[in-house]
Structures are given as structure tokens and as C-alpha cells.
Protein backbone atom coordinates (compact mmCIF):
# COMPACT_ATOMS: atom_id res chain seq x y z
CA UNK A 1 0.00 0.00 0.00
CA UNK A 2 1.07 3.26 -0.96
CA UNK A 3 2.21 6.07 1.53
CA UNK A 4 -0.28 9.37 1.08
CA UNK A 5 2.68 11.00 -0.37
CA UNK A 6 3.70 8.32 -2.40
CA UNK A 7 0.52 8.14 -3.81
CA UNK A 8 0.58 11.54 -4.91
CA UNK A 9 3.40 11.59 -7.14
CA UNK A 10 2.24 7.59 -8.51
CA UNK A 11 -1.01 9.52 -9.05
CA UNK A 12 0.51 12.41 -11.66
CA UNK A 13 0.56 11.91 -15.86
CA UNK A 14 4.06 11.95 -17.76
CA UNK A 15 5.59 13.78 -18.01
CA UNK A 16 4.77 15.82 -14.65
CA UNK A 17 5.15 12.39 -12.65
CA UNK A 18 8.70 12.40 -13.91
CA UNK A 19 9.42 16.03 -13.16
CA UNK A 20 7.76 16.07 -9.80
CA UNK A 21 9.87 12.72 -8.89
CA UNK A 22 13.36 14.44 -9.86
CA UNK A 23 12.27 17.68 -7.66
CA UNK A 24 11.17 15.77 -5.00
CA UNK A 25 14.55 13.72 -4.92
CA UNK A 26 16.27 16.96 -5.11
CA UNK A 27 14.48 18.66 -2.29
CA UNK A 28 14.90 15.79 0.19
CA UNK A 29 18.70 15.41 -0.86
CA UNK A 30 19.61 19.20 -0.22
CA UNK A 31 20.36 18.51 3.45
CA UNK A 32 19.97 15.80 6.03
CA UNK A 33 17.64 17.55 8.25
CA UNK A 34 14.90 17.38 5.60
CA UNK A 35 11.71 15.52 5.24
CA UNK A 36 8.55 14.95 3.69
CA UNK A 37 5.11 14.61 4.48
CA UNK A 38 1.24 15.80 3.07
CA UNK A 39 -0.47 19.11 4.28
CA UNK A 40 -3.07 20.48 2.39
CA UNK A 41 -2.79 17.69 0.10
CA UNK A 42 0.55 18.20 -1.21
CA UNK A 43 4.15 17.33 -0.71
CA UNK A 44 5.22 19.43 2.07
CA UNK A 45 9.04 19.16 2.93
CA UNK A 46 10.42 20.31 6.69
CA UNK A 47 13.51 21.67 7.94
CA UNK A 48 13.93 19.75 10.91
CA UNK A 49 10.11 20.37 12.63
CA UNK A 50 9.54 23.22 10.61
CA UNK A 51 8.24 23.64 6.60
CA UNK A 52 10.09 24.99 4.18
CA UNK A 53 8.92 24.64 0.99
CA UNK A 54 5.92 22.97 -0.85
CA UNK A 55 5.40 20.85 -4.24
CA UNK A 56 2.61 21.79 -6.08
CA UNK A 57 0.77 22.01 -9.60
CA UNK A 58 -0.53 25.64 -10.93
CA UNK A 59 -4.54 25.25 -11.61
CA UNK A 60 -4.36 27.35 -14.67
CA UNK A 61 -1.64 26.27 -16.43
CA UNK A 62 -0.87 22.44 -14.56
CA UNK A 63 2.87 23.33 -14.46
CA UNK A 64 4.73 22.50 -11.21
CA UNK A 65 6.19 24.34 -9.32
CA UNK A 66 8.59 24.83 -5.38
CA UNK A 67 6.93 26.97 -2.75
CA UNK A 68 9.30 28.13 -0.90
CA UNK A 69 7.52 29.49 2.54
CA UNK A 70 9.70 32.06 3.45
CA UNK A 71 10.25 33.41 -0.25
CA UNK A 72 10.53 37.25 0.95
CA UNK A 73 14.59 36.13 2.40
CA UNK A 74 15.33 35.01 -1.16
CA UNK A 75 16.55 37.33 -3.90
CA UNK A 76 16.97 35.06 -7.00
CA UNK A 77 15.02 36.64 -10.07
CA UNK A 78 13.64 33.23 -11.25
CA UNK A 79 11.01 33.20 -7.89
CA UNK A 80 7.63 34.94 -8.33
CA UNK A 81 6.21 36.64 -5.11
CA UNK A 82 2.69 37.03 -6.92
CA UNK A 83 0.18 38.61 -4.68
CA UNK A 84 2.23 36.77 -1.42
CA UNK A 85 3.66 38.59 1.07
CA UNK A 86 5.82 36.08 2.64
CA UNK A 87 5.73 33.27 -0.21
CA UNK A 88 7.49 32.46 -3.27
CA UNK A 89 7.29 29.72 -6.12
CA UNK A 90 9.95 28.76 -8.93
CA UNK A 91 7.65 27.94 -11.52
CA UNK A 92 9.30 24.62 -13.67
CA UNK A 93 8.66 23.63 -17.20
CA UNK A 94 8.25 19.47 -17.01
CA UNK A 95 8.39 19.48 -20.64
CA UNK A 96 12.47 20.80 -20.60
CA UNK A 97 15.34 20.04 -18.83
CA UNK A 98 15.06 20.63 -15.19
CA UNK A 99 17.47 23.32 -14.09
CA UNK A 100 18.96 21.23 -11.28
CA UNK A 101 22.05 23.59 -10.68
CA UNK A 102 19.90 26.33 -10.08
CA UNK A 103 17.51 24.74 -8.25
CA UNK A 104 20.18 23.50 -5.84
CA UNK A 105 21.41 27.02 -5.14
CA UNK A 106 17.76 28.64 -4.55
CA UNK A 107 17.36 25.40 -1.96
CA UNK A 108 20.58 26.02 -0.43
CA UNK A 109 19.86 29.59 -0.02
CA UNK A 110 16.37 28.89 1.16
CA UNK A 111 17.97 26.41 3.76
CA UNK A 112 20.66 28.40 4.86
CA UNK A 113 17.79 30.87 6.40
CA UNK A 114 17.03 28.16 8.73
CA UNK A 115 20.85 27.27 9.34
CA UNK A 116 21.83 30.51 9.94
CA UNK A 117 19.06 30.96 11.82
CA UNK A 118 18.03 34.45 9.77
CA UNK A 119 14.31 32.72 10.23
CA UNK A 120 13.66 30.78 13.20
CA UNK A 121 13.73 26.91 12.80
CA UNK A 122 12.34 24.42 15.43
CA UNK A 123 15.04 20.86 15.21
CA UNK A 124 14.16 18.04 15.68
């Protein structure tokens, strides 16, 4: 039987499946203190007992994309505030390449707010 997070990504069409599956393994590699679970039906990933970013699928346009939860910290031009205050997503194409390299440094910088303690992070 499937895990409820499992089941999400099993339950996505190529070639989003695919794309979801290499962010996910991404995400969860970035640092050891990270995990996964499902709020608000979607993959939600912690830094050590507290979230930092989301996986999710735009209604409009049923691209993917990385929420990261405290978005405001991060200063790369590729994120999208939107109408959020303290949010912001990294919209990805799952039709091209993935831009791992750059994904990898927005992470790093996103995780590095909790390391550095810039925002506050509750550890496990």
C-alpha cells in the first residue's frame, strides 16, 4: 500500500510524474535535516520540525512548481512573489530540462535561512 505521499506523485501523468519525482529527490537530498510529508494535500518538505517549501501544480496552467515558505529572504530573479507577502514559487517547465544547478542554489539559499538561523527553525 502506498504512503499518502507516495501516492501523490504515482497519481501524476508523464511527463509531470517524472518532473515532480526528480524535484522531489532533489528537495529531500539538499540537506539531512529534511523531510517529507502531506499538508493540504501536497508534498510538504520540513527543515527539521519546521516547513520549508511545498510541491505543487498551478490550476491554470498544470505546471509544477517549489513553494518556498519564506520566499521574501530570497533574492533570486527566477522566484515569483505574486500577490504573497511572505511566499514564493519557482515555476518549472516538465516538458524541458530541469534546471537542477539552479535549483540547488535557490534550496541552499532557502535552507541556509534556517541554518543561519536568519528565520527561526524548530530541530528536531
Amino acid at each position: 500500500m502506498l504512503r499518502e505521499v507516495d501516492h501523490f506523485y504515482a497519481a501524476q501523468q508523464e511527463p509531470l510524474r517524472s518532473c515532480l519525482s526528480t524535484l522531489r529527490r532533489i528537495i529531500l537530498q539538499a540537506d539531512p535535516q529534511v523531510s517529507e510529508t502531506v499538508k493540504y494535500g501536497m508534498p510538504c518538505f520540513y527543515y527539521g520540525k519546521t516547513m520549508f517549501c511545498y510541491l505543487w501544480i498551478d490550476k491554470k496552467t498544470a505546471a509544477p512548481y517549489v513553494l518556498f515558505v519564506e520566499g521574501k529572504h530570497l533574492l533570486q530573479p527566477e522566484l515569483e512573489a505574486g500577490g504573497r507577502a511572505r511566499m514564493k514559487i519557482l515555476r518549472v517547465d516538465p516538458e524541458k530540462d530541469i534546471p537542477i544547478d539552479r535549483i540547488k542554489v535557490i534550496l541552499n539559499e532557502a535552507l541556509n535561512l534556517y541554518r543561519e538561523g536568519i528565520v527561526k527553525a524548530r530541530v528536531r
